[in-house]
C-alpha atoms as a PDB file:
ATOM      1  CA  UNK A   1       3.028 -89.316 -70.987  1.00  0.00           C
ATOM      2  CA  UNK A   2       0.406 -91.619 -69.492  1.00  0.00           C
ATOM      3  CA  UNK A   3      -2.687 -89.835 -68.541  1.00  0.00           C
ATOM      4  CA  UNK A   4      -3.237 -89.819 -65.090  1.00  0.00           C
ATOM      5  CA  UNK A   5      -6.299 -88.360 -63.003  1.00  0.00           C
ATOM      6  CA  UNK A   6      -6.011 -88.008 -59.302  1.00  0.00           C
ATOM      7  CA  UNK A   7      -9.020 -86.892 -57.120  1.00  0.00           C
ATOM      8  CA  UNK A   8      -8.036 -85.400 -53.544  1.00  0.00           C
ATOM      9  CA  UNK A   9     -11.016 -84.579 -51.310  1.00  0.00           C
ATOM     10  CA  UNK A  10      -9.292 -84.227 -48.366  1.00  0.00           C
ATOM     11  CA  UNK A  11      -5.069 -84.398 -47.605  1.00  0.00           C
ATOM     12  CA  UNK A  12      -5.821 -87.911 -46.413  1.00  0.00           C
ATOM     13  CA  UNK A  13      -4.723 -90.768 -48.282  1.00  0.00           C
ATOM     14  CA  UNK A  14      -7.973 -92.883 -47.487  1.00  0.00           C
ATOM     15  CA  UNK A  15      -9.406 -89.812 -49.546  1.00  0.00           C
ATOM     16  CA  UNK A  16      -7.420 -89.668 -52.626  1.00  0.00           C
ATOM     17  CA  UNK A  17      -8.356 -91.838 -55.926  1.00  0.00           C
ATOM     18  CA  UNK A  18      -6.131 -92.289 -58.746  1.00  0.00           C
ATOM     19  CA  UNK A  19      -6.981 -93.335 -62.445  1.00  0.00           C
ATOM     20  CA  UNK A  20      -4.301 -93.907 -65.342  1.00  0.00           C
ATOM     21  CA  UNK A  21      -4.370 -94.894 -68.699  1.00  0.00           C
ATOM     22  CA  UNK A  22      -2.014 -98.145 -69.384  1.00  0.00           C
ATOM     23  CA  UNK A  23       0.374 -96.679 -72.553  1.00  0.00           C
ATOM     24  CA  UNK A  24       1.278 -92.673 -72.724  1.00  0.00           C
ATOM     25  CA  UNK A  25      -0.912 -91.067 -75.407  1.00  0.00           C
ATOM     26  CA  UNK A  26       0.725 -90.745 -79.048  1.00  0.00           C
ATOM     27  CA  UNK A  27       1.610 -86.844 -79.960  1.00  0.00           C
ATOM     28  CA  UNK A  28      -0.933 -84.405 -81.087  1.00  0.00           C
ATOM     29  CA  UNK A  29      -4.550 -83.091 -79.618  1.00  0.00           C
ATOM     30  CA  UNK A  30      -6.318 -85.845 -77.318  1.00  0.00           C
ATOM     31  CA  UNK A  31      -9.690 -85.621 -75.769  1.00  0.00           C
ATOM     32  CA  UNK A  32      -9.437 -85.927 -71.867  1.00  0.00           C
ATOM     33  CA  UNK A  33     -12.800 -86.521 -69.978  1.00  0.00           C
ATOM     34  CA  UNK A  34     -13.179 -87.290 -66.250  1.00  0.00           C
ATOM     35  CA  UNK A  35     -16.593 -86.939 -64.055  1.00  0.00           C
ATOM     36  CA  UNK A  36     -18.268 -88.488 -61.385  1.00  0.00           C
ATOM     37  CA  UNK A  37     -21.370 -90.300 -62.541  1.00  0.00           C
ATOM     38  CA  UNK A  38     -24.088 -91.251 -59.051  1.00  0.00           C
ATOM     39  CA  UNK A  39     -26.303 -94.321 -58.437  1.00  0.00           C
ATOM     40  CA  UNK A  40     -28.304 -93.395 -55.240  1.00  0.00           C
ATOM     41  CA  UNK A  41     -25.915 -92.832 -53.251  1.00  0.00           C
ATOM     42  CA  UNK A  42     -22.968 -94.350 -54.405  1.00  0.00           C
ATOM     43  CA  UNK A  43     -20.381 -92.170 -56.636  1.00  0.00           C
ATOM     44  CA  UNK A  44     -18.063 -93.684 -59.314  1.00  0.00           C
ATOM     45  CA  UNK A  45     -15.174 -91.413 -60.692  1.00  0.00           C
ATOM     46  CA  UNK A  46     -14.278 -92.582 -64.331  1.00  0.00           C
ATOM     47  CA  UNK A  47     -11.630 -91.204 -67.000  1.00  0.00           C
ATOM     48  CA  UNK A  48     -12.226 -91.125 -70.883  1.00  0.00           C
ATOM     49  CA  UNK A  49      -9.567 -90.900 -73.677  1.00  0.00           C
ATOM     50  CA  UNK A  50     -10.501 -89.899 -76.890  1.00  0.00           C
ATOM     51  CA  UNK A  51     -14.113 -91.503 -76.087  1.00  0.00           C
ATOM     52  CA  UNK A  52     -12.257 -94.151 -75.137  1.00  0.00           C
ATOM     53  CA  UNK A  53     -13.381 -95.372 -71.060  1.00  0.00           C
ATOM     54  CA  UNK A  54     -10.088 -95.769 -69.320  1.00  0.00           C
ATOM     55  CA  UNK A  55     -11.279 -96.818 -66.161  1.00  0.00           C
ATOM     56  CA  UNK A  56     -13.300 -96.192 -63.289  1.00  0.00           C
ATOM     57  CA  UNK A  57     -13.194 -96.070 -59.190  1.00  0.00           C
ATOM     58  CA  UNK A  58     -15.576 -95.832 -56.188  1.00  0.00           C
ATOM     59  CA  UNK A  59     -15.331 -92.242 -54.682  1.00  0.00           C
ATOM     60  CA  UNK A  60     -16.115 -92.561 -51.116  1.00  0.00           C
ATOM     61  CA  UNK A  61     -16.043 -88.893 -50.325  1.00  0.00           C
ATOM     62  CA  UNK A  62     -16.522 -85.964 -52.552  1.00  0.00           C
ATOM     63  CA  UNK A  63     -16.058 -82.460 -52.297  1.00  0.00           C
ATOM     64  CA  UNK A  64     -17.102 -79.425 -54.058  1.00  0.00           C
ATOM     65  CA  UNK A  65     -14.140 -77.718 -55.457  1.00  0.00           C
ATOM     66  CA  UNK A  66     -12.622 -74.942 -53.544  1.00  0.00           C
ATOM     67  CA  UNK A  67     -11.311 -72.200 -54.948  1.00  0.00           C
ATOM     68  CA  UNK A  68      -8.920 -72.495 -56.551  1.00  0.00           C
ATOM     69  CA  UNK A  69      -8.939 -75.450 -58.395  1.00  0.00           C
ATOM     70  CA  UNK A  70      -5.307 -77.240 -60.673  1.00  0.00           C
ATOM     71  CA  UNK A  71      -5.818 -78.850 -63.869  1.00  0.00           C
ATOM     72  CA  UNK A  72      -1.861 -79.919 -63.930  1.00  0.00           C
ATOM     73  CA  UNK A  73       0.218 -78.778 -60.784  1.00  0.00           C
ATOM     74  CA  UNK A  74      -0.177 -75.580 -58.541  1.00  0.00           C
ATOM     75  CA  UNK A  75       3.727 -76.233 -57.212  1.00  0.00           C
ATOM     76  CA  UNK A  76       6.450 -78.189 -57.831  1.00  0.00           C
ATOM     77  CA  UNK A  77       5.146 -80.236 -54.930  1.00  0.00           C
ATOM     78  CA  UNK A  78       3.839 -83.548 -56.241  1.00  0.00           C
ATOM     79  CA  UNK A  79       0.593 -84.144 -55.911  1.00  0.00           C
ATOM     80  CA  UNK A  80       1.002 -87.414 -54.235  1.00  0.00           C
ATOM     81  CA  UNK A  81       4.149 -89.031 -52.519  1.00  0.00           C
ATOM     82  CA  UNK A  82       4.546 -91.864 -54.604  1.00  0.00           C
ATOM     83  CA  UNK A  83       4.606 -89.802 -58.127  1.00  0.00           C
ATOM     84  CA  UNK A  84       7.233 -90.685 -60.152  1.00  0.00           C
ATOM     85  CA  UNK A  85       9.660 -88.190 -61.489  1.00  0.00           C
ATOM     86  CA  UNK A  86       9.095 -86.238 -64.239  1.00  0.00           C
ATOM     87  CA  UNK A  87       5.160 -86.075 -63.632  1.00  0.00           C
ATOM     88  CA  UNK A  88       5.175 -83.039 -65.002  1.00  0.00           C
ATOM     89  CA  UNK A  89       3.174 -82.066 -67.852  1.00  0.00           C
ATOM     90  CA  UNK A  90       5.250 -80.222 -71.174  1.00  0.00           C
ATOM     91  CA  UNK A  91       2.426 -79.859 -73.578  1.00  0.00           C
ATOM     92  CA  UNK A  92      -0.466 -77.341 -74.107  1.00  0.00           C
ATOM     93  CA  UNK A  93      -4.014 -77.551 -72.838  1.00  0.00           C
ATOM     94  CA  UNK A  94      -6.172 -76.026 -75.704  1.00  0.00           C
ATOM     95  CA  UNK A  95      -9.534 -75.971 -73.335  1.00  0.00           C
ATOM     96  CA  UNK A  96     -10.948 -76.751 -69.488  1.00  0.00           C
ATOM     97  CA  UNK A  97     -14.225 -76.710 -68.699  1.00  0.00           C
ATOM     98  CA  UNK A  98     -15.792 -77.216 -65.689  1.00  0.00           C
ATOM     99  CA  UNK A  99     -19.078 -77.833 -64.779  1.00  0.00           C
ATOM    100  CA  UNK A 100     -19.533 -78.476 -60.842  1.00  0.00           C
ATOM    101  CA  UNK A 101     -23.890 -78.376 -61.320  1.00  0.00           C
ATOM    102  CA  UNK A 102     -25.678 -80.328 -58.625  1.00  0.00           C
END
């Protein structure tokens, strides 16, 4: 499928940013990136592919995660109201690493 990153700080929709690649990645292992990169005081969010930038967003609001944190889906609840159906992921997720350092 089409990689798709969506940051929720709060259950407000004001609060939630979405990033998505443009074609559904071919089969086989992949490289997904995403992080929040600061200039003073303004935050970007941005997404990587294979090394590849995908695309980036201004992150008004930002929140350290909360325990406990998805990578995928916690429910079959979608994550936002205007996800498509299937948005559910079938593959395997090798590694997840998460660094939340100041």
């Amino acid at each position: 499928g089409v990689p798709t990153m969506i940051y929720r700080s709060t259950d407000q929709q004001a609060d939630r940013v979405s990033l998505a690649g443009k074609v559904a990645l071919s089969p086989g292992a992949h490289e997904v990136r995403f992080g929040v990169s600061m200039d003073g005081k303004a935050r970007t969010l941005w997404l990587e592919i294979d090394g590849k930038h995908i695309g980036s967003a201004p992150l008004l609001r930002a929140a350290r995660p909360a325990a406990p944190s998805y990578v995928g889906r916690a429910s079959d609840a979608p994550l936002i109201e205007d996800s498509a159906v299937p948005d559910r992921f079938e593959g395997e997720i090798d590694q997840v690493t998460m660094d939340f350092a100041p």
